[in-house]
C-alpha atoms as a PDB file:
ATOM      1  CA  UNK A   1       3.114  21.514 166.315  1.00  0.00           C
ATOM      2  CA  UNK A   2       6.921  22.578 167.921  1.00  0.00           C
ATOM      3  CA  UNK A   3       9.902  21.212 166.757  1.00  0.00           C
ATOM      4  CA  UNK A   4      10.089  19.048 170.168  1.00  0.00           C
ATOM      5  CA  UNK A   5       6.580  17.392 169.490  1.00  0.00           C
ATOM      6  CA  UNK A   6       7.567  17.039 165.969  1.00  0.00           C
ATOM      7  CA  UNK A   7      10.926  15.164 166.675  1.00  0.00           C
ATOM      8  CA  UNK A   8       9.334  13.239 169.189  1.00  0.00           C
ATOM      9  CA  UNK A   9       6.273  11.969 166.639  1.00  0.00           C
ATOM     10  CA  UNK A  10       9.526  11.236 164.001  1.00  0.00           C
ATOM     11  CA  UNK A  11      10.940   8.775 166.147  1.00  0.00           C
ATOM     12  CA  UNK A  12       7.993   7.039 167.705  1.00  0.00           C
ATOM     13  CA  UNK A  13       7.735   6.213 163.617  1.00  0.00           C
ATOM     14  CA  UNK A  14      10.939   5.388 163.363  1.00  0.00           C
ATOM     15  CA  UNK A  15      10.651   3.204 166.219  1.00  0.00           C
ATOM     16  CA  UNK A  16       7.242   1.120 165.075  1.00  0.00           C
ATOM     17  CA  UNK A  17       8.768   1.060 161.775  1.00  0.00           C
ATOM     18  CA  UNK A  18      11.427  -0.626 163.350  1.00  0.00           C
ATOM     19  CA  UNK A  19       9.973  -2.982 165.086  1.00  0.00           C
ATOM     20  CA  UNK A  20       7.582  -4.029 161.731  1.00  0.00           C
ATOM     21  CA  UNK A  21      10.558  -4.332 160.224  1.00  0.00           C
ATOM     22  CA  UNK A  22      12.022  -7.051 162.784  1.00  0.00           C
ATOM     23  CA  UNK A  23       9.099  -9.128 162.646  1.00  0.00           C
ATOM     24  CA  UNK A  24       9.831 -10.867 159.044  1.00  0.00           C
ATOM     25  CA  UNK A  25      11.009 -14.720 159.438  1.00  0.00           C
ATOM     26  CA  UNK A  26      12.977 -16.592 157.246  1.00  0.00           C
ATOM     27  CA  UNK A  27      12.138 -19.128 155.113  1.00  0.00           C
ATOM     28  CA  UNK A  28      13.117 -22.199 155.919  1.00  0.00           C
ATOM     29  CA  UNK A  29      15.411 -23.228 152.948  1.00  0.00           C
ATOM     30  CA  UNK A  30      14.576 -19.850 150.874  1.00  0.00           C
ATOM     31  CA  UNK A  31      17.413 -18.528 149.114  1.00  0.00           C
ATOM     32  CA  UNK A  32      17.121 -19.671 145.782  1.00  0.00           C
ATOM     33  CA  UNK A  33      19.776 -21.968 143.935  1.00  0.00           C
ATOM     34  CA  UNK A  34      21.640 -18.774 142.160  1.00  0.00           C
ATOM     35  CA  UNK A  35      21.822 -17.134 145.631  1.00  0.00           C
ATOM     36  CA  UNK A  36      20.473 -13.926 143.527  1.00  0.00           C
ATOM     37  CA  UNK A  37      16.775 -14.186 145.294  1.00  0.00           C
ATOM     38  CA  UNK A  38      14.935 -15.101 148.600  1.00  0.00           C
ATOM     39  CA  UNK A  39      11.300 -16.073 150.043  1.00  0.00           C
ATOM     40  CA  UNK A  40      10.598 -14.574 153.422  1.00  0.00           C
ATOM     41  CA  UNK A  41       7.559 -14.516 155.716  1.00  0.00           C
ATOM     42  CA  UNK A  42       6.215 -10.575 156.204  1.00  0.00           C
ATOM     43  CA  UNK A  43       4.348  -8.996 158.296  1.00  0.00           C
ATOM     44  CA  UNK A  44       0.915  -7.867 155.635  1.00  0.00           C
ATOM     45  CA  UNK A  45       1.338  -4.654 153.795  1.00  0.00           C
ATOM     46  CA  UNK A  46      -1.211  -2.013 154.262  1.00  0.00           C
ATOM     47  CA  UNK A  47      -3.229  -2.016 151.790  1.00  0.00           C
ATOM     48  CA  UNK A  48      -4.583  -5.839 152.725  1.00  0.00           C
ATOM     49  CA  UNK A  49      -7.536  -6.626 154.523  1.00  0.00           C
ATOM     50  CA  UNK A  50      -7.470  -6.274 158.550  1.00  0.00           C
ATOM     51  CA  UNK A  51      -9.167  -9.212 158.971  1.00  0.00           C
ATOM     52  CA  UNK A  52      -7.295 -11.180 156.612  1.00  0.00           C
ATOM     53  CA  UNK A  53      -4.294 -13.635 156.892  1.00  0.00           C
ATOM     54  CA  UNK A  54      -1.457 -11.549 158.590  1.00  0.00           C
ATOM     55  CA  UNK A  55       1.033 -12.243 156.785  1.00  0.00           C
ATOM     56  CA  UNK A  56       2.569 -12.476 153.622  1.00  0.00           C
ATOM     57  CA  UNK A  57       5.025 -14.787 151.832  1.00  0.00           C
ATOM     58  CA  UNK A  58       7.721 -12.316 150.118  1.00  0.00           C
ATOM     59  CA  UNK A  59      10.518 -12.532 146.990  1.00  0.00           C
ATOM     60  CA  UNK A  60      13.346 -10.453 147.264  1.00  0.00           C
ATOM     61  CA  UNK A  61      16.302  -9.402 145.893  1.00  0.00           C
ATOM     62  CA  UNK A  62      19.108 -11.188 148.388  1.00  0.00           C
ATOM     63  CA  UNK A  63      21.694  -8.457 148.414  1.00  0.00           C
ATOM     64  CA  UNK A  64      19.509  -5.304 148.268  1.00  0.00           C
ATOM     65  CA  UNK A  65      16.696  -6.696 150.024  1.00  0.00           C
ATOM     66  CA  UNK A  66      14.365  -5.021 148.151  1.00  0.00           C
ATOM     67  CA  UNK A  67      10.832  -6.928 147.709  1.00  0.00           C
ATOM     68  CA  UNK A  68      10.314  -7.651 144.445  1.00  0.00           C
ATOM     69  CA  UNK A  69       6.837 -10.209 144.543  1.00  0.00           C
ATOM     70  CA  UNK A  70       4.326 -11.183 147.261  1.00  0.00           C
ATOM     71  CA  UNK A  71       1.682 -13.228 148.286  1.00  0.00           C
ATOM     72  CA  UNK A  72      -0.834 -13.821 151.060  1.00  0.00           C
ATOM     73  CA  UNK A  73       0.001 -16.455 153.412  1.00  0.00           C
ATOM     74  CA  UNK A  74      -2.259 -19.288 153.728  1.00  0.00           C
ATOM     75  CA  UNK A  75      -2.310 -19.953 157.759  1.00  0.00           C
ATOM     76  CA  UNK A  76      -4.298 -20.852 160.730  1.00  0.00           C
ATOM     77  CA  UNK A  77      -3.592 -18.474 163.670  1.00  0.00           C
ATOM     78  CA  UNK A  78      -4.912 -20.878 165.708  1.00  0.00           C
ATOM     79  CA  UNK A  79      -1.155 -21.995 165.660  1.00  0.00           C
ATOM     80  CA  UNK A  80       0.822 -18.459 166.392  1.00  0.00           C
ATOM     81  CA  UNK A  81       4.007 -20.184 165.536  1.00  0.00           C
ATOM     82  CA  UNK A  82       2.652 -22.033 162.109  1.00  0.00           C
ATOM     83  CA  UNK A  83       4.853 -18.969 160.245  1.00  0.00           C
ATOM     84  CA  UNK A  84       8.086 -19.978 161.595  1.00  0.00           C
ATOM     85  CA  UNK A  85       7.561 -23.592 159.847  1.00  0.00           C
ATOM     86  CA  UNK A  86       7.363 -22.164 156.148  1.00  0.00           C
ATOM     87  CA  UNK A  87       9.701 -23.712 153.662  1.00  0.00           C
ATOM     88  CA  UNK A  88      10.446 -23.480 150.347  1.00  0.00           C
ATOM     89  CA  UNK A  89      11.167 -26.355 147.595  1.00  0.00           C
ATOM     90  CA  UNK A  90      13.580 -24.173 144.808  1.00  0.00           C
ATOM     91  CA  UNK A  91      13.675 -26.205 141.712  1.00  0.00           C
ATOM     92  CA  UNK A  92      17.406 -26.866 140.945  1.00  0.00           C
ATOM     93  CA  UNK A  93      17.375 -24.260 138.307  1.00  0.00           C
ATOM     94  CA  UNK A  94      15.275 -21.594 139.873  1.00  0.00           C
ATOM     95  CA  UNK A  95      12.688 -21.313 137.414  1.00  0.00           C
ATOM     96  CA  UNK A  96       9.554 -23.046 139.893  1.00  0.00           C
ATOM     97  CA  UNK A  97       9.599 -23.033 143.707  1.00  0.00           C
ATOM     98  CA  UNK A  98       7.044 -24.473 145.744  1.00  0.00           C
ATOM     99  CA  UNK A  99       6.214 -22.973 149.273  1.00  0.00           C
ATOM    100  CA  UNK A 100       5.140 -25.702 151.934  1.00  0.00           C
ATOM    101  CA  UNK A 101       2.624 -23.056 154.337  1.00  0.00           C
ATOM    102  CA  UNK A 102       1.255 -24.894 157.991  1.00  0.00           C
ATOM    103  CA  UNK A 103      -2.375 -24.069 158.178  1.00  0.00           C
ATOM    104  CA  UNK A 104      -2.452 -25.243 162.201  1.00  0.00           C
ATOM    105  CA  UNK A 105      -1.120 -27.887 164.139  1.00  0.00           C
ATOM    106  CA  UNK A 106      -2.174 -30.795 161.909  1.00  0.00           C
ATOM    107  CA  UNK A 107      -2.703 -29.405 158.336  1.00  0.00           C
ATOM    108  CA  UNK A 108      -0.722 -27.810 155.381  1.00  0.00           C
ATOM    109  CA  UNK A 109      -1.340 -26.274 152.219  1.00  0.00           C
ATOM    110  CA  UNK A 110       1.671 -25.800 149.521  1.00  0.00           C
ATOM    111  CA  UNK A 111       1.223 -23.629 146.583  1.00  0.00           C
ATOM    112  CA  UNK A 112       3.424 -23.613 143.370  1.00  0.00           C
ATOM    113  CA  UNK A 113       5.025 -20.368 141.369  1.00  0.00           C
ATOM    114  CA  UNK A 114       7.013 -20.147 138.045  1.00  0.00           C
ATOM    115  CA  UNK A 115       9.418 -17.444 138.656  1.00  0.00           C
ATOM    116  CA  UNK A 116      10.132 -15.247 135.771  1.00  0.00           C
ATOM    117  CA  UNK A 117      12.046 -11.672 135.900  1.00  0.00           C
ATOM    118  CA  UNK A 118      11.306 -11.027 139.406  1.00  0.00           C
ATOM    119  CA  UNK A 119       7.488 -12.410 139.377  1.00  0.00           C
ATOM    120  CA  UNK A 120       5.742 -14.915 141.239  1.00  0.00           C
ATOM    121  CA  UNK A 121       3.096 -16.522 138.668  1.00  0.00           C
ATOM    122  CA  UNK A 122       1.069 -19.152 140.909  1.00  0.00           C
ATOM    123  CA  UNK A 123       0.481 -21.869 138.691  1.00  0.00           C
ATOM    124  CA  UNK A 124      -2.349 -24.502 139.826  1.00  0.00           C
ATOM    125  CA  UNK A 125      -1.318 -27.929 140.822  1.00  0.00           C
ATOM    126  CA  UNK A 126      -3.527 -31.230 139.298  1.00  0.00           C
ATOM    127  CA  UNK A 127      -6.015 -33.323 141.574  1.00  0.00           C
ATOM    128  CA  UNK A 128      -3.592 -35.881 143.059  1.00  0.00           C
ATOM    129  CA  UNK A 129      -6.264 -35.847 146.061  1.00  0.00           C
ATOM    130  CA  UNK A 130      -9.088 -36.933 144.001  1.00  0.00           C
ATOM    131  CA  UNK A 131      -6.658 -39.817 141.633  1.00  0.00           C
ATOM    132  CA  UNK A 132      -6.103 -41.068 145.135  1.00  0.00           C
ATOM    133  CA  UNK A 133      -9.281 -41.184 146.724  1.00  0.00           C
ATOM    134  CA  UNK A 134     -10.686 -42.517 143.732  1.00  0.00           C
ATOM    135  CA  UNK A 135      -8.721 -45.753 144.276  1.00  0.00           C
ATOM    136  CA  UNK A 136     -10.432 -46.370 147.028  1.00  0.00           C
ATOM    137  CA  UNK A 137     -13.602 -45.552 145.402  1.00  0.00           C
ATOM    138  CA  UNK A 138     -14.073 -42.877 147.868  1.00  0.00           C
ATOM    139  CA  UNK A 139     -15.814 -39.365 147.486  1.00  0.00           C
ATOM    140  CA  UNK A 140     -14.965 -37.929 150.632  1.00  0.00           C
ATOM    141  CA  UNK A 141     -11.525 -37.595 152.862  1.00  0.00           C
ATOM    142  CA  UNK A 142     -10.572 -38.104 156.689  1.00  0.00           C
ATOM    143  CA  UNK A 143      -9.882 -35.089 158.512  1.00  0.00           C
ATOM    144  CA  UNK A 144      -6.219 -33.981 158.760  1.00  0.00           C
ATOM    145  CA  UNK A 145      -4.573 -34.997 155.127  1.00  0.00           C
ATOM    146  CA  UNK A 146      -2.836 -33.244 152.819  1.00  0.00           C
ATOM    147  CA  UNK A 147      -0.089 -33.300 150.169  1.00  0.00           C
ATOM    148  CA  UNK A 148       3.465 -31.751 150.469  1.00  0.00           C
ATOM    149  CA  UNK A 149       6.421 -31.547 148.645  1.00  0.00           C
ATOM    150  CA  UNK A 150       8.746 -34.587 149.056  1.00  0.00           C
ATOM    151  CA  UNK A 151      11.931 -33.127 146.515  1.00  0.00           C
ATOM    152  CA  UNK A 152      12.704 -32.526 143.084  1.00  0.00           C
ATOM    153  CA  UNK A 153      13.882 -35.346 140.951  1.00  0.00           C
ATOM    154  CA  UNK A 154      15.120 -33.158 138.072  1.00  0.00           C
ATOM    155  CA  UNK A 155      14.958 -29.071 136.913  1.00  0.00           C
ATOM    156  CA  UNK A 156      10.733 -29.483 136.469  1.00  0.00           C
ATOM    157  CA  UNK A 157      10.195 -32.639 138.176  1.00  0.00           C
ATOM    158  CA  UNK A 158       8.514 -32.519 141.781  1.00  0.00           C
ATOM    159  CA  UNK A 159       7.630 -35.715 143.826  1.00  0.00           C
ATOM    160  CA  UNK A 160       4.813 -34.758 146.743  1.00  0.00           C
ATOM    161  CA  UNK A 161       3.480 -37.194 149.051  1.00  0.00           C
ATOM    162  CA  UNK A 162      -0.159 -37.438 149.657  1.00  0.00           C
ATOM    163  CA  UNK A 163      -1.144 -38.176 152.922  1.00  0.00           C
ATOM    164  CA  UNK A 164      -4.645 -38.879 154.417  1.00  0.00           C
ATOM    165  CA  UNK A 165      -7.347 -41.072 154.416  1.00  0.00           C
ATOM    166  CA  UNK A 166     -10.428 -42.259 152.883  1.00  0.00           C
ATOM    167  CA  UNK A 167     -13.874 -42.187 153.982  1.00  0.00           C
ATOM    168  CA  UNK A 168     -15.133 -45.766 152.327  1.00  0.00           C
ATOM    169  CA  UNK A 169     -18.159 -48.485 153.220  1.00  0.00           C
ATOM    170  CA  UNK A 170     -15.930 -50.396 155.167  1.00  0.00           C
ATOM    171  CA  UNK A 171     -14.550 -47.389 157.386  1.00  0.00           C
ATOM    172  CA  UNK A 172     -11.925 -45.122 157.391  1.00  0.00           C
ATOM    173  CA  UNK A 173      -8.560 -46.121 154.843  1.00  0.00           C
ATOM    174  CA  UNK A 174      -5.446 -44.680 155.669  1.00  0.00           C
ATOM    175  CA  UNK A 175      -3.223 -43.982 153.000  1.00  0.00           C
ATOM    176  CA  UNK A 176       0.196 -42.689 151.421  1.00  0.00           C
ATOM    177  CA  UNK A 177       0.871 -41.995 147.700  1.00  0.00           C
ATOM    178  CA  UNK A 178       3.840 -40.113 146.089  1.00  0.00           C
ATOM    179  CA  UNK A 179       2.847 -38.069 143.246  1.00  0.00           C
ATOM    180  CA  UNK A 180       4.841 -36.833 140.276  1.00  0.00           C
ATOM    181  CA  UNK A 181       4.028 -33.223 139.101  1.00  0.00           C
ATOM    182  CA  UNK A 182       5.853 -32.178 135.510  1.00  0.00           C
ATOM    183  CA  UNK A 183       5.986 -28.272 135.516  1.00  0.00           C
ATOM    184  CA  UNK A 184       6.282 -26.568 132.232  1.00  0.00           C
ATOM    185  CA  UNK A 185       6.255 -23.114 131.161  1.00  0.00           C
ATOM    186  CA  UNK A 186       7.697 -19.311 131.188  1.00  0.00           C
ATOM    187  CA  UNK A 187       9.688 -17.303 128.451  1.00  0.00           C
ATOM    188  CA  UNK A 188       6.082 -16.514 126.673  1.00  0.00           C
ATOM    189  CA  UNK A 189       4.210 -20.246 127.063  1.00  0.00           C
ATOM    190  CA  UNK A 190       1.609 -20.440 129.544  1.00  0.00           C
ATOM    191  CA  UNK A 191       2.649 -22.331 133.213  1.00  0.00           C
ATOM    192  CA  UNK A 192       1.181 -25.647 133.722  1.00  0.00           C
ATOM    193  CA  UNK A 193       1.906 -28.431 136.231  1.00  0.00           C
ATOM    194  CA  UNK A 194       0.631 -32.019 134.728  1.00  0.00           C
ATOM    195  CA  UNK A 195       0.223 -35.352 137.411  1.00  0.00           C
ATOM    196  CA  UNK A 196       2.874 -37.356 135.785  1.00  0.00           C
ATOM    197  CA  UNK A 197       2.418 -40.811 137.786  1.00  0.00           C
ATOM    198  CA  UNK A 198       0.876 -41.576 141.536  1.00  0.00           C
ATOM    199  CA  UNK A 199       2.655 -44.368 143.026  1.00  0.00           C
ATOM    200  CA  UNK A 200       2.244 -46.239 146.386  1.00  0.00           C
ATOM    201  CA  UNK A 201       4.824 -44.488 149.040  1.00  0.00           C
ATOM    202  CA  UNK A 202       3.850 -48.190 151.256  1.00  0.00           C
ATOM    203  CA  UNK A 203       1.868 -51.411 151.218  1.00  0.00           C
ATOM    204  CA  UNK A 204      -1.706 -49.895 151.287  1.00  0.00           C
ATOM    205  CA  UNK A 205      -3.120 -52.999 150.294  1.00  0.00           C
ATOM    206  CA  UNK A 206      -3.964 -54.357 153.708  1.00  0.00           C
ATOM    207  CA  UNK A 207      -6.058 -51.088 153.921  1.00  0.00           C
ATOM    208  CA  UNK A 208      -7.942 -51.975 151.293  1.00  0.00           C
ATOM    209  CA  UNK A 209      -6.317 -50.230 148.465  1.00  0.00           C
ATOM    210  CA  UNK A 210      -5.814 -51.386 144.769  1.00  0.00           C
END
């Protein structure tokens, strides 16, 4: 190879490089409450599967930019703009975060992290679906529910709403609950999240609800 092919190859790198590069999103609402760190949506890294989600949810330093955590995106390509709509739900001291992911035009899935020195531990959330569905005395869901973050009412205090609807003998229920998850955990104890209360977000008694 001459020095003409290989400064050619060098900069058709540079360029696709480049343009990897440009493709991350922002966030929506990602830099945490120090300012110190930031989520951002990435295009995936190499070593992932091709055929896997394509991108990935990132924590980084918010000076240096340097990536210091990661993890797999959970979304639909169906919707090629469900990425953009990403946001994140920083705990006011920066300890948990919750990232709100679309999944398509009609669905959502959120998943919770304890940060600790630079980590993103995903901690699993309780069954707020199946206290709510059990109300109703329900196995099975309508299509198109989910639960989101709503806010935080204090440093490990996190209100979501539950959205959806219930399957019952009488026909489908519609219904909207607010659920309180506690988060505990980091500096050496285990991360949990425990389902404090579910309260009606509305009058779901003409529904059929308890």
């Amino acid at each position: 190879m001459n020095t003409a092919t290989t400064i050619s190859t060098t900069f058709m790198i540079f360029l696709i490089a480049s343009s990897v590069l440009a493709e991350e999103w922002s966030v929506i609402d990602g830099t945490s409450p120090s300012q110190k760190q930031e989520l951002v949506t990435i295009p995936i890294f190499d070593t992932d599967p091709p055929n896997g989600t394509p991108f990935r949810i990132a924590l980084r330093d918010a000076s240096s930019k340097q990536i210091l955590d990661s993890f797999l995106w959970e979304g639909d390509m169906g919707d090629p703009n469900a990425h953009k709509q990403n946001k994140a739900f920083w705990s006011p001291g920066g300890r948990f975060v919750a990232v709100y992911m679309r999944s398509g035009r009609l669905s959502a899935t959120t998943a919770y992290f304890i940060v600790e020195r630079g980590k993103l531990i995903r901690v699993t959330p309780p069954d707020a679906w199946q206290n709510v569905l059990g109300r109703f005395k329900a196995t099975e869901a309508g299509p198109n529910g989910g639960i989101s973050p709503v806010a935080w009412t204090d440093r490990n205090r996190l209100k979501v709403a539950v959205i959806g609807s219930a399957e019952a003998e009488s026909g489908r229920i519609p219904f909207h609950y607010h659920a309180m998850f506690k988060f505990k955990g980091g500096d050496g104890v285990v991360p949990w999240i425990r389902l404090e209360s579910v309260e009606s977000a509305r009058d779901n008694s003409e529904q059929g609800a308890p």
